[in-house]
Protein backbone atom coordinates (compact mmCIF):
# COMPACT_ATOMS: atom_id res chain seq x y z
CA UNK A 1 -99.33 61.14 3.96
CA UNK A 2 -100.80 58.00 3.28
CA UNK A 3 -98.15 55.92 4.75
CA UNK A 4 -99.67 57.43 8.37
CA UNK A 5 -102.94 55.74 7.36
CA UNK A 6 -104.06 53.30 9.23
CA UNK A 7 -104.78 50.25 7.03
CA UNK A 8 -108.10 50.03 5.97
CA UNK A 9 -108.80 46.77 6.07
CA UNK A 10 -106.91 46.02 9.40
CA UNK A 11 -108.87 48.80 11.49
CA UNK A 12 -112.20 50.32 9.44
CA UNK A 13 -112.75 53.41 12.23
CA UNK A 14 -109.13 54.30 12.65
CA UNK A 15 -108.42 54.16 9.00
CA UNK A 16 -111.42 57.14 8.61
CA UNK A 17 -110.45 58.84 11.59
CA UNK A 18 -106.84 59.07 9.91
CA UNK A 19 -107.81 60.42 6.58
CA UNK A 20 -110.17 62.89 7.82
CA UNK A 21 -107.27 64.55 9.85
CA UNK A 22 -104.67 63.76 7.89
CA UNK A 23 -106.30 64.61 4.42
CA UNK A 24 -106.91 67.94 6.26
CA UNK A 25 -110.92 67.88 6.24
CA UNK A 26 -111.29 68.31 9.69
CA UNK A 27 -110.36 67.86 13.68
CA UNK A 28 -112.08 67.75 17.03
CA UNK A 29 -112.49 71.22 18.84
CA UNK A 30 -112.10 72.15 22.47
CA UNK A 31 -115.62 71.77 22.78
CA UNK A 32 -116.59 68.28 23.51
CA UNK A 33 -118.24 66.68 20.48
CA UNK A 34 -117.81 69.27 18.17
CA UNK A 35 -115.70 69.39 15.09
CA UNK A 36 -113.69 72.37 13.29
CA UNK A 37 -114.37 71.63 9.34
CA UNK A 38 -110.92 73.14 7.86
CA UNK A 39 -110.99 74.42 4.54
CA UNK A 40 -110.89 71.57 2.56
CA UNK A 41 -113.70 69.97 4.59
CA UNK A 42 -115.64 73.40 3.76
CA UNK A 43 -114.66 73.46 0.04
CA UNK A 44 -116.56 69.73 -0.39
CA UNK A 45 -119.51 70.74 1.34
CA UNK A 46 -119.61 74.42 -0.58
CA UNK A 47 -119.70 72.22 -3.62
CA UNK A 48 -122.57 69.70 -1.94
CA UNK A 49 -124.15 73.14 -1.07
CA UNK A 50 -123.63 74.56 -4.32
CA UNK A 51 -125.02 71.61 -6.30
CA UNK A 52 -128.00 70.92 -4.24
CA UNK A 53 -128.93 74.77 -4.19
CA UNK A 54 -129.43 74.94 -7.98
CA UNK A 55 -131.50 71.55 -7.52
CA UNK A 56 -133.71 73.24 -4.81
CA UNK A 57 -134.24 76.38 -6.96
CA UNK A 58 -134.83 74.31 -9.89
CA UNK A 59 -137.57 72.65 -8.51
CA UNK A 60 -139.33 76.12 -7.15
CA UNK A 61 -137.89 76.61 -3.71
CA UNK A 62 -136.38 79.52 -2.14
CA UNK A 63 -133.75 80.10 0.97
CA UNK A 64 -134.60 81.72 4.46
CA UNK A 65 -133.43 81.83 7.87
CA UNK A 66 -135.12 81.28 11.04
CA UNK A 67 -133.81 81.77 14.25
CA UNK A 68 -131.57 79.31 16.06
CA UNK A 69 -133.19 79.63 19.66
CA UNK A 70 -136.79 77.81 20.41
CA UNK A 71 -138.68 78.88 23.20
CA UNK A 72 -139.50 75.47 24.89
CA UNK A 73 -142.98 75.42 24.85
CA UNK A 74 -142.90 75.23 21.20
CA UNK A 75 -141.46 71.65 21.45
CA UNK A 76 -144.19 71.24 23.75
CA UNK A 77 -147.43 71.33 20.93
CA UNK A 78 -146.27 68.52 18.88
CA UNK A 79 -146.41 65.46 21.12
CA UNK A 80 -144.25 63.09 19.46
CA UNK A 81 -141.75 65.32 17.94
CA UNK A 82 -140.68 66.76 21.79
CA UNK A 83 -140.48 62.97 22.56
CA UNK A 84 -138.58 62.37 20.05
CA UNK A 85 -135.85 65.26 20.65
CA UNK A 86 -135.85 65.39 24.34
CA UNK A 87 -133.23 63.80 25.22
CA UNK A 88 -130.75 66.04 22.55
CA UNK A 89 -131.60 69.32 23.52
CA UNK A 90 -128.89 71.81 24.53
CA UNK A 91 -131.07 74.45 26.77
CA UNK A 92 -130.27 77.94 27.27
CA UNK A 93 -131.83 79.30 30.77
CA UNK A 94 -129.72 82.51 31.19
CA UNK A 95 -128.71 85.30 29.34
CA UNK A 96 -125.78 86.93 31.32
CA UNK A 97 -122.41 86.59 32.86
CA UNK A 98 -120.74 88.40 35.48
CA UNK A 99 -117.13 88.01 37.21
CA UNK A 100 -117.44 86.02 40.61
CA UNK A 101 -117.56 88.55 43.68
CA UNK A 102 -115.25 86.18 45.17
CA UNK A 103 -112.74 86.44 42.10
CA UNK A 104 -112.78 83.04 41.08
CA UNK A 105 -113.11 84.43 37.43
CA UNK A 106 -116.82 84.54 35.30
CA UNK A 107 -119.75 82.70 36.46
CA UNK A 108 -123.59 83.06 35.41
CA UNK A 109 -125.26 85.77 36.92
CA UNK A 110 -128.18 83.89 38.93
CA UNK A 111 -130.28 87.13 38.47
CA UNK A 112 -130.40 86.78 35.11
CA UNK A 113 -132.63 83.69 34.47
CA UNK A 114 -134.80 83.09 31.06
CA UNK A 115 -138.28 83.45 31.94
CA UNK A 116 -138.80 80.60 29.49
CA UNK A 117 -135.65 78.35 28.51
CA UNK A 118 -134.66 78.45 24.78
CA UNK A 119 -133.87 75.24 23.08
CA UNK A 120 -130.79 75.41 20.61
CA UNK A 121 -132.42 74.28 17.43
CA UNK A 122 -132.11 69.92 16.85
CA UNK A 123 -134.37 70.70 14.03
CA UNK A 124 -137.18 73.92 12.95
CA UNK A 125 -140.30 72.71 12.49
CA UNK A 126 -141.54 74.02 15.45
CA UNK A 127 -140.13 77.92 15.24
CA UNK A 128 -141.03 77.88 11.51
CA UNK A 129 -144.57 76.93 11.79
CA UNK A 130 -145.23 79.83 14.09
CA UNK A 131 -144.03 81.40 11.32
CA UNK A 132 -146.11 80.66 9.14
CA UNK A 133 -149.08 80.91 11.20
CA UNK A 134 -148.89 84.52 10.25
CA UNK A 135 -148.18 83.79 6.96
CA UNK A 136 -151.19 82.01 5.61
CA UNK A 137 -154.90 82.82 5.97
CA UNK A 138 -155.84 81.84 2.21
CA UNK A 139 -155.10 78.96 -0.58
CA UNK A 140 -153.35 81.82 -2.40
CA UNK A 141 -150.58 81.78 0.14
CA UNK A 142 -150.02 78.20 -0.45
CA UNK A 143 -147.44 76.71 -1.28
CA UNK A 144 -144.58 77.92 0.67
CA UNK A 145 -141.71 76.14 -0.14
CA UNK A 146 -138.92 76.84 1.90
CA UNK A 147 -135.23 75.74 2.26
CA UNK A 148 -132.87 77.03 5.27
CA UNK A 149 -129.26 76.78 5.03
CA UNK A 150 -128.15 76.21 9.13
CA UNK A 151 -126.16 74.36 11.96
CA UNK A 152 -128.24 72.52 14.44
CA UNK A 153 -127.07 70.95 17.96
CA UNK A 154 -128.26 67.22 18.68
CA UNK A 155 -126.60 66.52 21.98
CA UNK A 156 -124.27 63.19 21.50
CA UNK A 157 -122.50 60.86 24.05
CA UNK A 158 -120.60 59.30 21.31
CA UNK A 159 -119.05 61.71 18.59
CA UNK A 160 -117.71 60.70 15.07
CA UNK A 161 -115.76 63.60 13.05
CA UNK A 162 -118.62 64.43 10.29
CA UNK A 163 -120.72 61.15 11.02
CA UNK A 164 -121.82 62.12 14.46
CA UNK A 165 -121.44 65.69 16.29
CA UNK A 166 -123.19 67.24 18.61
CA UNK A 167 -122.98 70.17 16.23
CA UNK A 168 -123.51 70.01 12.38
CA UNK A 169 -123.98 71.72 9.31
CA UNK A 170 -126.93 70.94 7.10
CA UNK A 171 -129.85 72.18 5.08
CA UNK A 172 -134.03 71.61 6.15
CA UNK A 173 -136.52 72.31 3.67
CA UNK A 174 -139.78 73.31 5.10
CA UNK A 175 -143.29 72.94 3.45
CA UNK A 176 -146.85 74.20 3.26
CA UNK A 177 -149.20 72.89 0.77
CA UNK A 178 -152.90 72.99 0.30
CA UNK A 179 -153.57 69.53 -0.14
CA UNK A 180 -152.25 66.12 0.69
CA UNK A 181 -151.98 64.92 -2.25
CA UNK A 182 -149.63 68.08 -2.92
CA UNK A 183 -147.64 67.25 0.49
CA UNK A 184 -146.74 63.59 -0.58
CA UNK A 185 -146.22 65.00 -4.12
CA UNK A 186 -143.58 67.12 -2.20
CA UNK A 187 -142.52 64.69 -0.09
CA UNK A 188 -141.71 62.42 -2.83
CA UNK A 189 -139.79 64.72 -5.45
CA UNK A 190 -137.50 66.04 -3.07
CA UNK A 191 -136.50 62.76 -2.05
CA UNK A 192 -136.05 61.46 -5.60
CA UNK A 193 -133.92 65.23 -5.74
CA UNK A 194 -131.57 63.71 -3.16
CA UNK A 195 -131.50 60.07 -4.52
CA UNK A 196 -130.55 62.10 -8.17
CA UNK A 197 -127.53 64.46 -6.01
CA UNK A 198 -126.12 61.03 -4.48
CA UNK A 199 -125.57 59.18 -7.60
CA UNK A 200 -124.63 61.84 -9.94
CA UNK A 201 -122.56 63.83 -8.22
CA UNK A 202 -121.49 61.86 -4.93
CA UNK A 203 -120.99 58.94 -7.27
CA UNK A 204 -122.73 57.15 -4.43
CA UNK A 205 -125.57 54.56 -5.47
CA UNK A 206 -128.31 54.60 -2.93
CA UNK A 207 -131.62 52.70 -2.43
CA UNK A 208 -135.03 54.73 -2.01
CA UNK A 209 -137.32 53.14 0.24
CA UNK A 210 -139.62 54.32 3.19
CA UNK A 211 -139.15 54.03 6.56
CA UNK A 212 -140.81 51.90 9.04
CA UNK A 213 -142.77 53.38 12.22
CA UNK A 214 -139.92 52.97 14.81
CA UNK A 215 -137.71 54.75 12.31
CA UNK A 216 -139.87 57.64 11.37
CA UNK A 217 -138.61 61.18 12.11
CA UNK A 218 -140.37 62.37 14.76
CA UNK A 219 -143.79 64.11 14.15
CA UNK A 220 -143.59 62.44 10.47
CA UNK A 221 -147.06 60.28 8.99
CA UNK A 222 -144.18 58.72 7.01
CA UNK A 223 -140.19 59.47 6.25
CA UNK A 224 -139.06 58.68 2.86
CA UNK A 225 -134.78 57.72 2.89
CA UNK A 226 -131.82 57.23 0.34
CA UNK A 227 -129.38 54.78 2.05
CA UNK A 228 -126.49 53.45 1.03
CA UNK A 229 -123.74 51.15 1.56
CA UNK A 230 -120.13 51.94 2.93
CA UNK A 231 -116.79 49.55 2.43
CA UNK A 232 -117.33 48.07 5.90
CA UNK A 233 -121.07 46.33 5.26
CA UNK A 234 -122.91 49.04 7.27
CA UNK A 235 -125.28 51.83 5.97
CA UNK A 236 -125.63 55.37 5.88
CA UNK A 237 -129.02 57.31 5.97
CA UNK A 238 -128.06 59.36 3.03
CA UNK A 239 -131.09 61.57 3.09
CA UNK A 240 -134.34 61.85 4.29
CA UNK A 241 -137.97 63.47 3.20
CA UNK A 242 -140.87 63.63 5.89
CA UNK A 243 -144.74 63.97 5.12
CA UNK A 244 -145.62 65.59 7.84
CA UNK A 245 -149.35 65.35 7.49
CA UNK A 246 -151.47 67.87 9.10
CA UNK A 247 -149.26 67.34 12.99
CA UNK A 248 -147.26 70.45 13.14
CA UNK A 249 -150.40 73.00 11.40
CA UNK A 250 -152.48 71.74 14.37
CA UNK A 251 -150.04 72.10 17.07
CA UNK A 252 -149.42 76.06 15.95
CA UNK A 253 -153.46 76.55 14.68
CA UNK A 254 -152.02 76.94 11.33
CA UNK A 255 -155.36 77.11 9.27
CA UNK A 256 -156.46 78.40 5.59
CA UNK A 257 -159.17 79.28 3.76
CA UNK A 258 -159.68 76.71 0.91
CA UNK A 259 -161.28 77.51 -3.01
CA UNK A 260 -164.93 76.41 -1.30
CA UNK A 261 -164.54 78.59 1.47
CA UNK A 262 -164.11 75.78 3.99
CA UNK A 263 -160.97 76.43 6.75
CA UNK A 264 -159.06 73.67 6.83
CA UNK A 265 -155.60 72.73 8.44
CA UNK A 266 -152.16 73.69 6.18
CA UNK A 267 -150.27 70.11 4.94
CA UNK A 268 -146.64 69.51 5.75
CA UNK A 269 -143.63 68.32 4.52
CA UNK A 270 -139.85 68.42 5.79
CA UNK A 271 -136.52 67.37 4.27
CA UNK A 272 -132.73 67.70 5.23
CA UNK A 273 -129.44 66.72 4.07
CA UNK A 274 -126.08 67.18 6.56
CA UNK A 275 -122.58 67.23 6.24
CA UNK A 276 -122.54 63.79 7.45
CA UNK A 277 -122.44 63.45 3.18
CA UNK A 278 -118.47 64.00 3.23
CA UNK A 279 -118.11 61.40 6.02
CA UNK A 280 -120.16 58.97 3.01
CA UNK A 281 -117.90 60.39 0.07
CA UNK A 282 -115.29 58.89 2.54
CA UNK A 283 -116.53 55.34 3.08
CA UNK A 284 -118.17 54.58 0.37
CA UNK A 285 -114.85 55.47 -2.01
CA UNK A 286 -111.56 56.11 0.00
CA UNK A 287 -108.71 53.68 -0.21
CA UNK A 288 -105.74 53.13 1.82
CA UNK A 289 -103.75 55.98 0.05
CA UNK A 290 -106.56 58.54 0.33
CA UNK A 291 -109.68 60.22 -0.48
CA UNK A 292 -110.87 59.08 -4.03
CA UNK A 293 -113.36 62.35 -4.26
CA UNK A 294 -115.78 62.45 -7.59
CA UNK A 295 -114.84 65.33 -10.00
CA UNK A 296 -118.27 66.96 -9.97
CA UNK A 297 -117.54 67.67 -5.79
CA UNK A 298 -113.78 67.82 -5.61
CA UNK A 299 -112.35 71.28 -4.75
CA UNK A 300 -109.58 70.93 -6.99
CA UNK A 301 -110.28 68.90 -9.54
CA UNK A 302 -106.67 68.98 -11.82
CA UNK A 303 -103.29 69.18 -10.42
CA UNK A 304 -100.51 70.22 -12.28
CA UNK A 305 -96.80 69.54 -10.68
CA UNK A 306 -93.65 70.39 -12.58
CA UNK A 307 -90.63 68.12 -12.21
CA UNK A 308 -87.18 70.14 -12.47
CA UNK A 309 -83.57 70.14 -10.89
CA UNK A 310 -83.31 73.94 -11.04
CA UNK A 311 -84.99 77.08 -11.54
CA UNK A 312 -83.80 77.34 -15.26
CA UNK A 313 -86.02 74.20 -15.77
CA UNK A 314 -89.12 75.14 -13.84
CA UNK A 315 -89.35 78.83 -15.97
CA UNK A 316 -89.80 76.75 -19.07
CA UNK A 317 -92.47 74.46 -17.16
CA UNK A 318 -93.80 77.01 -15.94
CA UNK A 319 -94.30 79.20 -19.23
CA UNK A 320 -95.81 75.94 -20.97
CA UNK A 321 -98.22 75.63 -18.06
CA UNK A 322 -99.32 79.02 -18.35
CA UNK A 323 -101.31 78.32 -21.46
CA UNK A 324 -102.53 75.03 -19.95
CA UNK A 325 -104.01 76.04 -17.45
CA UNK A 326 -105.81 78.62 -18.71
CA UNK A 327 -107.07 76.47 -21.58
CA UNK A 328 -108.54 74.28 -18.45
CA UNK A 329 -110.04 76.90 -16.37
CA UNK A 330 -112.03 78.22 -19.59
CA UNK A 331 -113.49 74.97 -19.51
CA UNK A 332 -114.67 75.53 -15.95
CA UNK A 333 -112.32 73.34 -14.63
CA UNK A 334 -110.53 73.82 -11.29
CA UNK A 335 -107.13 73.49 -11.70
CA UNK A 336 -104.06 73.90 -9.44
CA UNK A 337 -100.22 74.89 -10.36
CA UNK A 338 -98.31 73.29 -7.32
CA UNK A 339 -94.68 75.37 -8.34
CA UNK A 340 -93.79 75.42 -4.43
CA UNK A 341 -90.00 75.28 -4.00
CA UNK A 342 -90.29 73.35 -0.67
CA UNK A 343 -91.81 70.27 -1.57
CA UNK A 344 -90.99 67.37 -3.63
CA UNK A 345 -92.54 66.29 -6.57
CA UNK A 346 -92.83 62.94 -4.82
CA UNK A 347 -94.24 64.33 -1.66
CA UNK A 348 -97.06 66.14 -4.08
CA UNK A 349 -97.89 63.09 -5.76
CA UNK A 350 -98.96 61.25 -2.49
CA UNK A 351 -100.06 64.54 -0.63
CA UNK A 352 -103.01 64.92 -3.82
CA UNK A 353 -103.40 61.36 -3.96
CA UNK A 354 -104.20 61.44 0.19
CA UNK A 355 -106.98 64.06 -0.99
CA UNK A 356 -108.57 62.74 -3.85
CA UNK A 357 -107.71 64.78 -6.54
CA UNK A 358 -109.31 63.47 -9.75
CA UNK A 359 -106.65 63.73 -11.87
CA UNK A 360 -102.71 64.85 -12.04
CA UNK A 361 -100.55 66.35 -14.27
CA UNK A 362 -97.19 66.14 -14.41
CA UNK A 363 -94.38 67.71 -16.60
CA UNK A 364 -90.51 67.59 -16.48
CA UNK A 365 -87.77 68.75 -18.80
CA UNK A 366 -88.26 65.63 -21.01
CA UNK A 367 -92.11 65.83 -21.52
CA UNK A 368 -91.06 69.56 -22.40
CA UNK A 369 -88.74 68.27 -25.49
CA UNK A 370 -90.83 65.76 -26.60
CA UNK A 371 -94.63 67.59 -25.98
CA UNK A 372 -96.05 65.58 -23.81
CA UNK A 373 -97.20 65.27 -20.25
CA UNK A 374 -97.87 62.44 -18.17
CA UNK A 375 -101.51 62.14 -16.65
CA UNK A 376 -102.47 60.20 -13.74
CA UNK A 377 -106.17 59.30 -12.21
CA UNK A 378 -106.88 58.88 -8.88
CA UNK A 379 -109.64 56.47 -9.09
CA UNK A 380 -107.36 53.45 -10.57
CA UNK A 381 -104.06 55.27 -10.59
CA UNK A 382 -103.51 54.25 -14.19
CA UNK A 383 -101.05 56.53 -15.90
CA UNK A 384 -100.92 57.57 -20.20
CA UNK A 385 -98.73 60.06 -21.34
CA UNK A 386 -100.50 62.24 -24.30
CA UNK A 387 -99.56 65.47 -26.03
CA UNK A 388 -99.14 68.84 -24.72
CA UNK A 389 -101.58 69.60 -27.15
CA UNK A 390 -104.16 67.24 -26.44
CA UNK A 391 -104.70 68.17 -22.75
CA UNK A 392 -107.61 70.69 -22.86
CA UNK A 393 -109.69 67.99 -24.69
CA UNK A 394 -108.72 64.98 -22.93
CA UNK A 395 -109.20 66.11 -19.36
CA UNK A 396 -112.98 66.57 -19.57
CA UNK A 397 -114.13 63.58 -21.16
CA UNK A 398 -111.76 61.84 -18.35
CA UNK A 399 -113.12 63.21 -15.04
CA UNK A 400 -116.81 61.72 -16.77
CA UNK A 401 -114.78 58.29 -16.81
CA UNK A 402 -113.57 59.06 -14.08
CA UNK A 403 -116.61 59.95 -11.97
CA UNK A 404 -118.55 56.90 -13.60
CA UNK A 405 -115.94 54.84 -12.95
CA UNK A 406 -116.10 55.54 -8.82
CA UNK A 407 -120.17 55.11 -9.56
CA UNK A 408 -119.97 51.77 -10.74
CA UNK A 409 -117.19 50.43 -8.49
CA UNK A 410 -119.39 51.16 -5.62
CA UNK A 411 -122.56 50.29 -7.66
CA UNK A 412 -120.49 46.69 -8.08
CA UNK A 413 -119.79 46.62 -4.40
CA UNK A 414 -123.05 46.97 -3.03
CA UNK A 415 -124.24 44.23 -5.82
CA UNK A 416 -122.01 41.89 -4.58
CA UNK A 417 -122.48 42.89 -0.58
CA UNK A 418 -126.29 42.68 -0.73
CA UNK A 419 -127.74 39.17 0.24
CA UNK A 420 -131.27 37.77 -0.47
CA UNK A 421 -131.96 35.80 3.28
CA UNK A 422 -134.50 33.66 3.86
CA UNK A 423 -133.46 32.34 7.09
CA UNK A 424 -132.27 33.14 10.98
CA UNK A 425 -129.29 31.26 10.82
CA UNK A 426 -128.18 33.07 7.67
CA UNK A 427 -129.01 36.30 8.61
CA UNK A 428 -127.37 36.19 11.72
CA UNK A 429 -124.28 34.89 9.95
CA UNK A 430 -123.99 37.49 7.04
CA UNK A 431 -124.80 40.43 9.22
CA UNK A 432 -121.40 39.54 11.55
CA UNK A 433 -119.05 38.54 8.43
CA UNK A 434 -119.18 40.44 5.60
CA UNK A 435 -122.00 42.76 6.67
CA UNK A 436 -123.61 44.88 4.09
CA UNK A 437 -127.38 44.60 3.12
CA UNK A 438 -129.99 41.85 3.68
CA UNK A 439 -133.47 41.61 1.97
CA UNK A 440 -135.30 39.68 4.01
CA UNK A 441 -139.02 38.94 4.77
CA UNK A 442 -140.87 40.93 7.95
CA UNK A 443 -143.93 40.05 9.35
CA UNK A 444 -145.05 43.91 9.32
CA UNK A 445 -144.78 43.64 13.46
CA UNK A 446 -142.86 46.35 15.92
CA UNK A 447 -142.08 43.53 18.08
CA UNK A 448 -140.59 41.48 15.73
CA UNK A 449 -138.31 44.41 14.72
CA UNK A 450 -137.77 45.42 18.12
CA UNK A 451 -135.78 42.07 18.52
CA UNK A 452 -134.37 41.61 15.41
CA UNK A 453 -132.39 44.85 16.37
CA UNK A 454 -131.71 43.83 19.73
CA UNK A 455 -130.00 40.50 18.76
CA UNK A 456 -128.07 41.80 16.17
CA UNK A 457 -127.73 45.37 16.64
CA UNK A 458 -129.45 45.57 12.27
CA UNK A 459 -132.59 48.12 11.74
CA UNK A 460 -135.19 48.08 8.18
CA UNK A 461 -133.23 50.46 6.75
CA UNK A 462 -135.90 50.96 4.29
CA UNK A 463 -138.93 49.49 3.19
CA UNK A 464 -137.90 49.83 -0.84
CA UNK A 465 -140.23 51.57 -2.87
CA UNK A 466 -140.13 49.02 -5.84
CA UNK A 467 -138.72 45.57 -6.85
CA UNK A 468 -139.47 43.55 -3.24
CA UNK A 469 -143.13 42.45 -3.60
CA UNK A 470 -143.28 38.81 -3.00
CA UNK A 471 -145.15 36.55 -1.07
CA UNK A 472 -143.25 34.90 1.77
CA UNK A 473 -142.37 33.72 5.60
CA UNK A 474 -140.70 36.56 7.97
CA UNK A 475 -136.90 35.82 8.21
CA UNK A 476 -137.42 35.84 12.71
CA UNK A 477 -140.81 35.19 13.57
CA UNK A 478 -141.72 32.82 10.86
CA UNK A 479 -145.50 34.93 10.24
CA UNK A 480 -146.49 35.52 6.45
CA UNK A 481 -145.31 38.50 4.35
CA UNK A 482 -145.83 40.46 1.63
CA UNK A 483 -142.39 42.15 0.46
CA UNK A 484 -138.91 42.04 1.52
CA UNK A 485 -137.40 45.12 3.38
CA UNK A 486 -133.97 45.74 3.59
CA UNK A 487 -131.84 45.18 6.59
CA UNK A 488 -128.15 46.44 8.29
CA UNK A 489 -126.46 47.62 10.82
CA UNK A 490 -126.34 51.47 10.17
CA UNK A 491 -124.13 54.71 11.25
């Protein structure tokens, strides 16, 4: 319950670590750095997966799957994209087990080594342009525009529960076009699909910007992001969209014929989305009793919990809520009738408010004689008591409140938690105490980012895509600039 929480404002990590366990969304396995998602944790990201599905499809993409082992040497084509994965890759080098001769139980059977090591997929460029090597020969074949639904292993020291695992859940769009103007078309929509997902459904107002060269993904001519800020003054890479250029067609000889006849090299685009999203639906709106989860991505979005002293009481409740319920669920509504004997209506209330619930109903032997029921929302825990009557059409129009509500309470907190900076001493200041995001001037330079990052652990988040032209001195190095980029220290 939320009395276990840790208090969020006392201890930021604890407090998450808490509610993720306690609010049943996940736990750490036996395998080091991987998590078990438990249902709950699944039901959110079926609804992210749901959501962002019809979004894909909508916009002309289709799902496939592509194999989760890499022979090495395809990491070996694409120069910067191996360098940039090296040092995450969980390598498979033999395919059989035997029991020890010496009965000290199963150990690898040394006979049985890979001729060439597989690579447990970090990402699929690389598998999925060999692909599509066979694929395309002409401009008719073009575009493909893929999406894969997948886990992927990035090997990590230093594991969070849905932040950071070594294994996650997530989804990689994969692009051919004919073109580069069609790529960076690509490129752009789908990250203006993910900026449109985080605000209205996540609730979650993000920034689009691109990123600079030490931040690119690996193998990427430029990575478009969605970041956004979380109740502690860091950010979280929300998203990100990678014009590939023409790298990964050249590395795999990936060539078409164009309308002039001419061969020329396939363009590339990439794009991916993880369940790191429920660890943001956390931080960015979770309180100290619980999850505060938006209706339009809460499993459950209505509870209903009767309040009786015997079992003549609850049949009544109960017969009332039949007709309820229903009316709610026609709606498309998911709704809940918690009648369990061994519980408390008290211990309900806080167990749904610990996991976000939008909204709850509740109904006793007086709301019976009287026709009403009293409804409570989880965003401001406000209570009203309204007719029995009025239920079916006053729940919808308040999970909308509701889920603009959480939208503009973290719209207001970033507002207030992002700081124009002009200089050192301020910077350095604001990014220990509160945190959150600085627009500041940068002379353009690696260097100069380099040590901005190493003196105070903050990264360009983004470069925004609109709104920070202006003429001005770099916030470190003093050297002219042309546009403020946005600073913070980041998940």
């Amino acid at each position: 319950m939320a009395k276990f929480l840790t208090n969020r404002d006392e201890n930021y990590a604890q407090w998450y670590n808490d509610l993720v366990i306690k609010a049943e969304l996940g736990e750490n396995s036996a395998v080091r750095g991987c998590m078990v998602i438990k249902p709950y944790g699944y039901a959110i990201w079926e609804n992210i997966q749901r959501e962002l599905d019809k979004m894909f499809k909508a916009t002309g993409h289709v799902n496939a799957y592509f194999p989760l082992f890499i022979p090495k040497s395809f990491f070996s084509r694409e120069a910067s994209h191996v360098e940039g994965f090296a040092k995450e890759c969980a390598v498979v080098t033999h395919y059989r087990l035997k029991n020890d001769e010496n009965g000290k139980g199963i150990v690898v059977d040394p006979s049985a080594k890979l001729e060439e090591e597989l690579i447990i997929r970090p990402t699929s460029e690389t598998i999925i342009w060999n692909s599509y090597k066979n694929w395309i020969q002409s401009y008719r074949d073009l575009p493909i525009l893929i999406n894969q639904w997948a886990n992927v292993v990035r090997w990590e020291m230093r594991t969070r529960l849905f932040l950071r695992t070594t294994e996650f859940l997530w989804q990689e769009g994969h692009t051919a076009h004919a073109t580069r103007e069609e790529a960076v078309e690509e490129t752009e929509r789908m990250i203006n699909v993910y900026a449109d997902f985080a605000e209205n459904f996540m609730a979650m107002p993000v920034i689009k910007g691109y990123k600079s060269e030490n931040e690119r993904f690996a193998g990427a001519l430029d990575t478009y992001t969605i970041e956004a800020l979380m109740q502690d003054g860091k950010a979280l890479q929300a998203g990100t969209s990678h014009f590939l250029g023409q790298n990964f067609a050249k590395a795999f000889d990936v060539q078409f014929t164009d309308r002039a006849g001419k061969l020329d090299y396939v363009w590339a685009t990439s794009w991916g989305l993880s369940t790191r999203m429920i660890g943001a639906l956390i931080m960015a709106h979770a309180d100290n009793h619980g999850l505060v989860l938006p209706p339009r991505l809460a499993p459950l979005q209505v509870v209903i919990i009767p309040i009786y002293k015997n079992t003549d009481q609850l049949g009544k409740i109960t017969e009332k809520v039949k007709n309820i319920k229903t009316d709610l669920e026609k709606l498309g509504l998911s709704v809940k009738y918690d009648d369990r004997e061994n519980n408390t209506p008290g211990w309900k209330f806080a167990d749904y408010e610990l996991k976000g619930v939008p909204v709850r109903i509740a109904i006793g032997p007086r709301d019976l004689e009287n026709n009403t029921a009293e409804i409570a929302r989880r965003d401001t825990l406000r209570k009203e008591t309204i007719p029995l009557k009025d239920i079916a059409t006053h729940i919808p129009p308040l999970l909308d409140s509701i889920q603009e509500g959480i939208y503009m309470k973290a719209l207001q907190f970033r507002t207030e938690n992002t700081f124009h900076v002009d200089k050192w001493d301020e910077f350095l200041e604001i990014i220990d105490n509160p945190g959150g995001f600085i627009m500041a001037h940068w002379d353009g330079t690696s260097e100069t980012e380099g040590k901005i990052k190493e003196e105070t652990k903050a990264t360009i988040r983004c470069i925004p895509f609109e709104g920070t032209e202006e003429d001005g001195r770099c916030v470190y190095s003093g050297r002219p600039s042309k546009r403020r980029v946005l600073f913070a220290r980041s998940y």
